[in-house]
C-alpha atoms as a PDB file:
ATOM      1  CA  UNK A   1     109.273 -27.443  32.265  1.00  0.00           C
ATOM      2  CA  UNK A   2     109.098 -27.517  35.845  1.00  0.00           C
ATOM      3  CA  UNK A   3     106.713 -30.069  35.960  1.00  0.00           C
ATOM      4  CA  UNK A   4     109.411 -32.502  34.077  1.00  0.00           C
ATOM      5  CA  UNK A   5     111.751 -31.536  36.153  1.00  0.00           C
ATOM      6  CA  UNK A   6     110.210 -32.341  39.387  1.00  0.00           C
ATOM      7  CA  UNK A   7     109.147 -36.208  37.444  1.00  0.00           C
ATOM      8  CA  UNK A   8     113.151 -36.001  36.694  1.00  0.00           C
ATOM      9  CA  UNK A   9     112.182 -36.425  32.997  1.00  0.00           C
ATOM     10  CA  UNK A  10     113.795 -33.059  31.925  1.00  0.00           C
ATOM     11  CA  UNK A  11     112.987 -31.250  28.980  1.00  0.00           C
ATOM     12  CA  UNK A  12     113.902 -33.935  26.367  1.00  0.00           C
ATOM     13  CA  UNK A  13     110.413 -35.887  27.007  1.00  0.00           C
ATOM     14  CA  UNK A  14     108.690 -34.878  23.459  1.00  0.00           C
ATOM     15  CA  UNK A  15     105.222 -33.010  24.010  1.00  0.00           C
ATOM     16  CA  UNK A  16     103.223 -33.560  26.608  1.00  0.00           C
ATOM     17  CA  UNK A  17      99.439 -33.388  25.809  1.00  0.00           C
ATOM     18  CA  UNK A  18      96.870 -32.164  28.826  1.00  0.00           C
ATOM     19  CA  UNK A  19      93.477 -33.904  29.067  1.00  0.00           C
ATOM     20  CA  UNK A  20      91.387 -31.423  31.194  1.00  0.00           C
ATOM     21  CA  UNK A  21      89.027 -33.437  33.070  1.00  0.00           C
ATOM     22  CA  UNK A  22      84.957 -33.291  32.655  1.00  0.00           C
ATOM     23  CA  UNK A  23      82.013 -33.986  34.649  1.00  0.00           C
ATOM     24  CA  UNK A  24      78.291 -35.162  33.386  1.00  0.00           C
ATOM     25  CA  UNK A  25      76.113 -32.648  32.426  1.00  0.00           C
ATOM     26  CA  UNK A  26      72.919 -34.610  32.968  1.00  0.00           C
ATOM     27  CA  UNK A  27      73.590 -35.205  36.877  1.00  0.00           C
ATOM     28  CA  UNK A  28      74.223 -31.840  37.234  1.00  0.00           C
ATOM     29  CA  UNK A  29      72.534 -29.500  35.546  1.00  0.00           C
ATOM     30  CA  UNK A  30      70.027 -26.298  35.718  1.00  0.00           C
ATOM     31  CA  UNK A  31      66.393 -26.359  36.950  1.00  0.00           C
ATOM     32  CA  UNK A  32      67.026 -28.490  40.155  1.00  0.00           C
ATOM     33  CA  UNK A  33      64.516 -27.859  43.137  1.00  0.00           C
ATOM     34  CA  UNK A  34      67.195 -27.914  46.118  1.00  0.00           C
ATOM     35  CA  UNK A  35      63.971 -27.775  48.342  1.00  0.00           C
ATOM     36  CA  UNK A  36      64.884 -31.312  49.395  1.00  0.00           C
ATOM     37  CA  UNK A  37      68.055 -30.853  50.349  1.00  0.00           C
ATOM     38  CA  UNK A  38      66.930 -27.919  52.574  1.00  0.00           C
ATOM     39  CA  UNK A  39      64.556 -29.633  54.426  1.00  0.00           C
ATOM     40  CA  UNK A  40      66.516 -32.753  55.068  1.00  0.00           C
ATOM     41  CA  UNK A  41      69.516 -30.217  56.378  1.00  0.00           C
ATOM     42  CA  UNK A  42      66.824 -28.081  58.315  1.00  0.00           C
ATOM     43  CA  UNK A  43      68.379 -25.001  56.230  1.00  0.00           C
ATOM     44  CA  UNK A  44      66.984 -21.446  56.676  1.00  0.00           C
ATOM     45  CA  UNK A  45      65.864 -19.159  54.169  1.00  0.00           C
ATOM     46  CA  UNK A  46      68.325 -16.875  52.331  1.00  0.00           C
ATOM     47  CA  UNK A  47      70.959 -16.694  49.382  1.00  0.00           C
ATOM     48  CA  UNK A  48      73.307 -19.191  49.999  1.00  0.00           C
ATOM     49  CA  UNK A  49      77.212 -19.483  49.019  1.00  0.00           C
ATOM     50  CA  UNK A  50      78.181 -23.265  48.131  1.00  0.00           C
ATOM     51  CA  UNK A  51      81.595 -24.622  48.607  1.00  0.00           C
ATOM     52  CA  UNK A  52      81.540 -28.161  48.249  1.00  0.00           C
ATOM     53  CA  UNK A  53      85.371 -29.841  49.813  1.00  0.00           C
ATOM     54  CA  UNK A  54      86.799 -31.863  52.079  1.00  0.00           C
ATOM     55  CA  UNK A  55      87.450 -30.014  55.336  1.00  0.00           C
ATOM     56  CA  UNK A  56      90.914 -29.268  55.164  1.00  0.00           C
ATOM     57  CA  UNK A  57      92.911 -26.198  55.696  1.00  0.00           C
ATOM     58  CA  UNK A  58      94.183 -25.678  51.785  1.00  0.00           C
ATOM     59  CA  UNK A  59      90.384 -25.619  50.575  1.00  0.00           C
ATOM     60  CA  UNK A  60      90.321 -21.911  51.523  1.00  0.00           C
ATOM     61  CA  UNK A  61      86.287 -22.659  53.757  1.00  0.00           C
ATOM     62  CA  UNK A  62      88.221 -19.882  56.006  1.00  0.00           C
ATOM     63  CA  UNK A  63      88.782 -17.186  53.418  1.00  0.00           C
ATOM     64  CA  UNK A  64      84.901 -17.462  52.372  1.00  0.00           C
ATOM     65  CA  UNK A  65      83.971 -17.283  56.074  1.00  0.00           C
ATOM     66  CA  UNK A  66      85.829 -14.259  56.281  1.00  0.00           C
ATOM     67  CA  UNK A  67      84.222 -12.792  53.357  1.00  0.00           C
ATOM     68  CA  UNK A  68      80.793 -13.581  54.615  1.00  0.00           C
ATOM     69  CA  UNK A  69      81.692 -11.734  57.481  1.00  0.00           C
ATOM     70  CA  UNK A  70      83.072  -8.958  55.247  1.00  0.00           C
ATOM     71  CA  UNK A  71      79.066  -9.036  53.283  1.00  0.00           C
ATOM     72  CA  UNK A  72      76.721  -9.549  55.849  1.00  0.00           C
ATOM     73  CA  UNK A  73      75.792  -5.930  56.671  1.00  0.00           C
ATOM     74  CA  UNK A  74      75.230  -5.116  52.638  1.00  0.00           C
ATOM     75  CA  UNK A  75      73.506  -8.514  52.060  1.00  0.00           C
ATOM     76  CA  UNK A  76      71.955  -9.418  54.953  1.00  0.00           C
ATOM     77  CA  UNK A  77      70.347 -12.871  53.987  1.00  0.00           C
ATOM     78  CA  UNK A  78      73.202 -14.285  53.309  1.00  0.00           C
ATOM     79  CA  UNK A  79      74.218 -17.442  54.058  1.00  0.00           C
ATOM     80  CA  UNK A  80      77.314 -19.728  53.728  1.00  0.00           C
ATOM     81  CA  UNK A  81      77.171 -23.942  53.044  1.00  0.00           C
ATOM     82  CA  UNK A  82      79.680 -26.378  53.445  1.00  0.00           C
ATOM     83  CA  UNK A  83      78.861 -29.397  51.852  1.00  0.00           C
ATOM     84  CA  UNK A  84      82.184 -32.057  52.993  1.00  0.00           C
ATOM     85  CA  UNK A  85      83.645 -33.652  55.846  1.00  0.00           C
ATOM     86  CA  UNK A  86      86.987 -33.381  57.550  1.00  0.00           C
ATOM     87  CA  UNK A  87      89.266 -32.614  60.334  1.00  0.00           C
ATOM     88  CA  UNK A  88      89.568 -28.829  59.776  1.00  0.00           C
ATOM     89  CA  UNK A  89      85.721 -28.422  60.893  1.00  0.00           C
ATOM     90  CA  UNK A  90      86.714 -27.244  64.491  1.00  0.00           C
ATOM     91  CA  UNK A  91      88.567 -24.269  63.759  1.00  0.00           C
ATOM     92  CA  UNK A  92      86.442 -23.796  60.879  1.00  0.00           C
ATOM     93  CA  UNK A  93      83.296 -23.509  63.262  1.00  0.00           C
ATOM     94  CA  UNK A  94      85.573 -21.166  65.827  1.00  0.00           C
ATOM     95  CA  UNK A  95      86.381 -18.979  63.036  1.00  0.00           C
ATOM     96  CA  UNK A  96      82.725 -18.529  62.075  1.00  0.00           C
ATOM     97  CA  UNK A  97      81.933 -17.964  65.895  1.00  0.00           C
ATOM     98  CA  UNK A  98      84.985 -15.756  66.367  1.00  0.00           C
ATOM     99  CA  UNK A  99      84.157 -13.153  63.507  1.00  0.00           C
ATOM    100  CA  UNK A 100      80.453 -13.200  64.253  1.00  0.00           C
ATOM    101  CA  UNK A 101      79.219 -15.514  61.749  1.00  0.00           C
ATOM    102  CA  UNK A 102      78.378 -18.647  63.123  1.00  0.00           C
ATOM    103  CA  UNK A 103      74.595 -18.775  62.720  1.00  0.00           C
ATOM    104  CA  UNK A 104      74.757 -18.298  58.472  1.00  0.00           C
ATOM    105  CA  UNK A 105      77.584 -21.016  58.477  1.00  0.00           C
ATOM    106  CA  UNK A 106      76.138 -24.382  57.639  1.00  0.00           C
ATOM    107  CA  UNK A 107      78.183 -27.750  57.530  1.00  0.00           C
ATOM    108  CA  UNK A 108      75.896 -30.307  55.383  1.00  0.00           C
ATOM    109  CA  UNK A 109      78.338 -33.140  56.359  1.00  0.00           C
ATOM    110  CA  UNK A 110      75.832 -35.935  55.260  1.00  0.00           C
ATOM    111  CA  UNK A 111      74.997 -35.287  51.697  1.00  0.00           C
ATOM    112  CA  UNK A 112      74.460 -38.001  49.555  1.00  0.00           C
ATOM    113  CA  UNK A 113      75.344 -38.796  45.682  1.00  0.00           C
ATOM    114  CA  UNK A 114      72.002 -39.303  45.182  1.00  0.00           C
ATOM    115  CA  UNK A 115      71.483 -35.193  46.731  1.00  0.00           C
ATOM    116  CA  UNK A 116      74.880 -33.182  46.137  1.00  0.00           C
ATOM    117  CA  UNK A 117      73.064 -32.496  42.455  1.00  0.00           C
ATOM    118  CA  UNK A 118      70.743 -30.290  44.690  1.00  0.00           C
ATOM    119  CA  UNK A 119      73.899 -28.534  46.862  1.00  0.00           C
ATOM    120  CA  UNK A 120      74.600 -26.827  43.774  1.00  0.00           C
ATOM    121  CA  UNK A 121      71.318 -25.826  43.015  1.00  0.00           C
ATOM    122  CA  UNK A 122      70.777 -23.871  46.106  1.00  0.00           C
ATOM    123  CA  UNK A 123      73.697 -21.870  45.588  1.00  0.00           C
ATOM    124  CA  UNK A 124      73.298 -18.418  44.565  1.00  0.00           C
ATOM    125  CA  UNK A 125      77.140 -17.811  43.800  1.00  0.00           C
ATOM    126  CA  UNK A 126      79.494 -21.137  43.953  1.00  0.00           C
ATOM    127  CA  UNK A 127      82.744 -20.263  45.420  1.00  0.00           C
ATOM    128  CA  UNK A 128      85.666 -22.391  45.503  1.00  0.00           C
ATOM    129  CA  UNK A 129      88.971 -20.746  46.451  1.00  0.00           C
ATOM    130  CA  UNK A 130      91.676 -23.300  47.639  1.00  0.00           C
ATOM    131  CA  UNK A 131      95.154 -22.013  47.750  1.00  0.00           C
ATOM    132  CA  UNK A 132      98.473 -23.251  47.129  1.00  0.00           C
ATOM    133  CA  UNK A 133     100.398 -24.163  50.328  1.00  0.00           C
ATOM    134  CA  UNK A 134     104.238 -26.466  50.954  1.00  0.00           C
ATOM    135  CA  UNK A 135     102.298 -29.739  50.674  1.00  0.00           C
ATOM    136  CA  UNK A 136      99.027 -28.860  49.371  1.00  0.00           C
ATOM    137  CA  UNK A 137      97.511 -27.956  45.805  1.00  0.00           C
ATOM    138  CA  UNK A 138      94.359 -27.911  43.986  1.00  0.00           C
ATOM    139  CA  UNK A 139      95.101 -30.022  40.673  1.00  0.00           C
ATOM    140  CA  UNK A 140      91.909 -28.774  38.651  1.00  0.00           C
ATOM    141  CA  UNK A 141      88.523 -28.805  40.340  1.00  0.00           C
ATOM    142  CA  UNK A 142      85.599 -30.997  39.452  1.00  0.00           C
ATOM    143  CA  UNK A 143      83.548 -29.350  41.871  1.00  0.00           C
ATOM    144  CA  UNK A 144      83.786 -26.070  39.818  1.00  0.00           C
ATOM    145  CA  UNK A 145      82.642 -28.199  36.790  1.00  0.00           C
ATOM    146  CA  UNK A 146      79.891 -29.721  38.710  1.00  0.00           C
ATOM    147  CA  UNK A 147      78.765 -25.653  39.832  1.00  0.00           C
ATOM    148  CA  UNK A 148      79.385 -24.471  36.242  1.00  0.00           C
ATOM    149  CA  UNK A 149      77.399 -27.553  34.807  1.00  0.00           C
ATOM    150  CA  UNK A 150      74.480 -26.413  37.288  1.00  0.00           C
ATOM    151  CA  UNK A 151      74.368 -23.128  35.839  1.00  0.00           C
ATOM    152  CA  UNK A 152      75.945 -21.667  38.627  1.00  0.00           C
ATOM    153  CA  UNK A 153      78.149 -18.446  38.991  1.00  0.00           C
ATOM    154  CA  UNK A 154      81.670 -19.042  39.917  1.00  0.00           C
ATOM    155  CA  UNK A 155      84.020 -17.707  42.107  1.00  0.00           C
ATOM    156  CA  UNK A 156      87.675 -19.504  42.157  1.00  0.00           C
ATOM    157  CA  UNK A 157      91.876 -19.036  43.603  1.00  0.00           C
ATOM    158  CA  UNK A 158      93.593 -17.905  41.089  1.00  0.00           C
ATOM    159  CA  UNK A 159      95.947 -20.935  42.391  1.00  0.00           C
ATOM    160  CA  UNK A 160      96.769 -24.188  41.116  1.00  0.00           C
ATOM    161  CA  UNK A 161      95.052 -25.497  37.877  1.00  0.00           C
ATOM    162  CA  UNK A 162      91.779 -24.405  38.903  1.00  0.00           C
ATOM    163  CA  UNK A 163      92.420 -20.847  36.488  1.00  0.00           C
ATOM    164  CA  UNK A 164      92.343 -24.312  33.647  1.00  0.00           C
ATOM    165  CA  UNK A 165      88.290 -24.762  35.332  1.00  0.00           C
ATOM    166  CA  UNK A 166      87.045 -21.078  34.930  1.00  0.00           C
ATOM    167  CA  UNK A 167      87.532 -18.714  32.176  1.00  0.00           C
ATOM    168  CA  UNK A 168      88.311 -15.507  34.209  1.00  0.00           C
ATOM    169  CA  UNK A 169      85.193 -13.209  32.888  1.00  0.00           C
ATOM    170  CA  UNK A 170      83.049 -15.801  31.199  1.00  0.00           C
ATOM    171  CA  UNK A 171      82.380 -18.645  33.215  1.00  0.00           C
ATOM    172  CA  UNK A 172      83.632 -17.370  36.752  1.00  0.00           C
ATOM    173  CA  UNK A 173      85.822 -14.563  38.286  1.00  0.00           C
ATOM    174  CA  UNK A 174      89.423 -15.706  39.432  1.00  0.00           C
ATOM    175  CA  UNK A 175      90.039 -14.042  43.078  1.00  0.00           C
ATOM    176  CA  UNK A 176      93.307 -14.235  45.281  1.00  0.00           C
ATOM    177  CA  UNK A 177      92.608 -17.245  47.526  1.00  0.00           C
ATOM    178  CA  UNK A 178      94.572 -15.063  50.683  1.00  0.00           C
ATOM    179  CA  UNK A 179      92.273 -11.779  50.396  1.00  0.00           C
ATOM    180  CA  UNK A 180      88.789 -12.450  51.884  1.00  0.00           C
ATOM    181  CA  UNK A 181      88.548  -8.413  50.898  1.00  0.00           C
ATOM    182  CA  UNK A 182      88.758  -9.675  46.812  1.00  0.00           C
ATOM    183  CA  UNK A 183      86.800 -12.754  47.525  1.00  0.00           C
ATOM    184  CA  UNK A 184      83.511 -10.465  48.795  1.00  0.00           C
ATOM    185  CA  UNK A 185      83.979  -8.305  45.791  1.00  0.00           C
ATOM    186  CA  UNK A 186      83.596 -10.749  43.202  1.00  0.00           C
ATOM    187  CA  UNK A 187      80.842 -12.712  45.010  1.00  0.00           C
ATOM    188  CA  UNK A 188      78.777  -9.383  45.685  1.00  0.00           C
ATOM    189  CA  UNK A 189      79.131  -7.956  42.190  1.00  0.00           C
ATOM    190  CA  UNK A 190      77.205 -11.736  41.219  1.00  0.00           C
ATOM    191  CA  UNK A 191      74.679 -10.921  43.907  1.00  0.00           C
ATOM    192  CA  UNK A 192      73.821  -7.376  42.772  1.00  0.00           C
ATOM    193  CA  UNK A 193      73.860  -8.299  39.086  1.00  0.00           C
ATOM    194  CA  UNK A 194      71.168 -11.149  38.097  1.00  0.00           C
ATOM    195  CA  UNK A 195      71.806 -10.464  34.772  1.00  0.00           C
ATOM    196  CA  UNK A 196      75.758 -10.996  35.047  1.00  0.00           C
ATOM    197  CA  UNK A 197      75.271 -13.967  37.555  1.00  0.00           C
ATOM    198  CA  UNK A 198      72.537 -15.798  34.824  1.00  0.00           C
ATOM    199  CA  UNK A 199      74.916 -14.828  31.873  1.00  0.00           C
ATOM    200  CA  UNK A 200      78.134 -16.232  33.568  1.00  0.00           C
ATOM    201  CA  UNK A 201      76.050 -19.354  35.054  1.00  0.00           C
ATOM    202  CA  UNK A 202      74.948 -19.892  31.268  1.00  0.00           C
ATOM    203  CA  UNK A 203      78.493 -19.845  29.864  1.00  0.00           C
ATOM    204  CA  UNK A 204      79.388 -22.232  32.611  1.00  0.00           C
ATOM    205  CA  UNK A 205      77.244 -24.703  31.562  1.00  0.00           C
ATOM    206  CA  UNK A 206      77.666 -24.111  27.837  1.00  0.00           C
ATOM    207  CA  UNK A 207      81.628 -24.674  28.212  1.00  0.00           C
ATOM    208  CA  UNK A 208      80.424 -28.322  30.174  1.00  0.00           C
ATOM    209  CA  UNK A 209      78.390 -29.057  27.331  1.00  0.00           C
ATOM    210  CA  UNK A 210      80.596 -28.517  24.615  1.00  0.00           C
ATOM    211  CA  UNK A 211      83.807 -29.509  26.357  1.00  0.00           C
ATOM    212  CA  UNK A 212      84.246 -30.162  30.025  1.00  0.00           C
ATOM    213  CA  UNK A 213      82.355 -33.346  29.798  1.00  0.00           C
ATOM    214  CA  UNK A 214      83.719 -36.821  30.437  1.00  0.00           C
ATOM    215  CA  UNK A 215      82.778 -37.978  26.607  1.00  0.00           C
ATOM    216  CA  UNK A 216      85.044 -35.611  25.829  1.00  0.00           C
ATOM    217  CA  UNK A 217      87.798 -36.714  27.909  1.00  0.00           C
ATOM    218  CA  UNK A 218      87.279 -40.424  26.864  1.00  0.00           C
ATOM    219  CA  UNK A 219      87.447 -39.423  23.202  1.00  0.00           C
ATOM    220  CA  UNK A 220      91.358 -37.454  23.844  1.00  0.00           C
ATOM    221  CA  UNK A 221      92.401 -40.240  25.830  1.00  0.00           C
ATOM    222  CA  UNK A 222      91.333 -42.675  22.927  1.00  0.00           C
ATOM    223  CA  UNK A 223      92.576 -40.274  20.356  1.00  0.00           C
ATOM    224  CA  UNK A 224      95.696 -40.228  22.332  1.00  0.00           C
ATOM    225  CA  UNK A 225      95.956 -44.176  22.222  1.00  0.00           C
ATOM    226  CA  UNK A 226      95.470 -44.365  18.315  1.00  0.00           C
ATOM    227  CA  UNK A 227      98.469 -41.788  17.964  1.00  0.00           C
ATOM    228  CA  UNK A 228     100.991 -43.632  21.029  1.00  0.00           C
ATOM    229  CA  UNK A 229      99.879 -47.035  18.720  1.00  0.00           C
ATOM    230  CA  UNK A 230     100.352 -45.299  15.436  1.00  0.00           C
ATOM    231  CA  UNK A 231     104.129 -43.539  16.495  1.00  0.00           C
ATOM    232  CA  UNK A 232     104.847 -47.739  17.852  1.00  0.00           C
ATOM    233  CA  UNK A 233     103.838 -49.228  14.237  1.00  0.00           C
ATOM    234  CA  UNK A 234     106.308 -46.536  13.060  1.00  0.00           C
ATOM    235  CA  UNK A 235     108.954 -47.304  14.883  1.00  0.00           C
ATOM    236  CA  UNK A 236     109.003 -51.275  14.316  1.00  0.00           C
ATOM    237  CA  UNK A 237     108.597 -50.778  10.608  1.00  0.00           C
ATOM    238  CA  UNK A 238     111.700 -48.347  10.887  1.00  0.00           C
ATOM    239  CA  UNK A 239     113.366 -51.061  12.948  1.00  0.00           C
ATOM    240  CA  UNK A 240     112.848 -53.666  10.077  1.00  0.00           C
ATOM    241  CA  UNK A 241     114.798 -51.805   7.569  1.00  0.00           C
END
């Protein structure tokens, strides 16, 4: 209801149907070598969080920084990439040197189509953890397809519609974007369970396959079509009488 009301259509609109949106599960998917993407980003060895975002202050890069910070003394290998561009990289990069952090912080501003496949594969947890702000909101988040569709662990704000991306408990963990304290719980109980962090990334890419793909979405949106036509024929033969 609020939704109509902000488009000034009210409540009197009819039903609205929601197509959640999809990515393709044979660009990303399990099984990638992200050795490539390593060496052309001269990346160190470790276990690597994945955020993949434009470089803007909603995205939440700042929260994860501050959760790395938060992990590094129980895991110490472990590192923090940043696969975008944007604006927001300055005080992104003091923040990281501010809290100690700067050298497991990794901006991988020049990834290519052909290579962000392989972003996702070198994560060990994905975490994506924008948060709702007076001009700013996360609508859904393809990017936490694209992780899930790897056969990645996820870690997402419980803000916006990204809760509509992850299934709290099956394919991810839903955090409070704000509390870097919650955010380093839910990625370290994926680092020190293998088992939970496989099961979850297979769930992930299970729920891609079997829904949040984009034949899927083209098959509501035609279905959709074929009923808006259907409800029109209706109407003109009611007109005719």
């Amino acid at each position: 209801c609020e939704v109509l009301e902000e488009l000034s259509l009210g409540t009197h609109c009819g039903r609205v149907p929601v197509v959640p949106l999809g990515t393709d599960p044979d660009s990303f998917r399990p099984g990638l070598n992200p050795a490539a993407l390593a060496a052309h980003c001269s990346l160190p060895q470790g276990r690597w969080l994945v955020t993949v975002a434009r470089l803007v202050a909603h995205k939440g890069i700042d929260t994860t920084i501050q959760a790395l910070a938060l992990l590094q003394d129980r895991h110490p290998d472990l590192r923090y990439a940043v696969v975008g561009q944007g604006s927001y990289r300055p005080v992104l990069e003091e923040l990281a040197r501010s809290i100690g952090v700067a050298d497991r912080v990794h901006f991988l501003t020049d990834v290519s189509d052909r290579m962000l496949p392989l972003a996702y594969a070198l994560a060990d947890v994905y975490v994506g953890v924008s948060r709702q702000t007076e001009r700013e909101v996360e609508g859904f988040g393809i990017a936490l397809l694209e992780a899930q569709a790897s056969g990645k662990p996820v870690v997402a704000g419980r803000s916006g519609g990204m809760p509509d991306a992850v299934k709290e408990g099956v394919t991810g963990a839903l955090v409070d974007s704000e509390s870097p304290a919650d955010l380093a719980v839910a990625v370290s109980n994926f680092l020190e369970d293998p088992a939970l962090a496989q099961t979850v990334g297979r769930a992930g890419r299970s729920a891609v396959e079997s829904f949040y793909n984009w034949p899927r979405v083209v098959a509501d949106l035609r279905a959709l079509t074929e009923e808006a036509r259907s409800a029109q024929r209706k109407l003109r033969r009611w007109d005719r009488r």
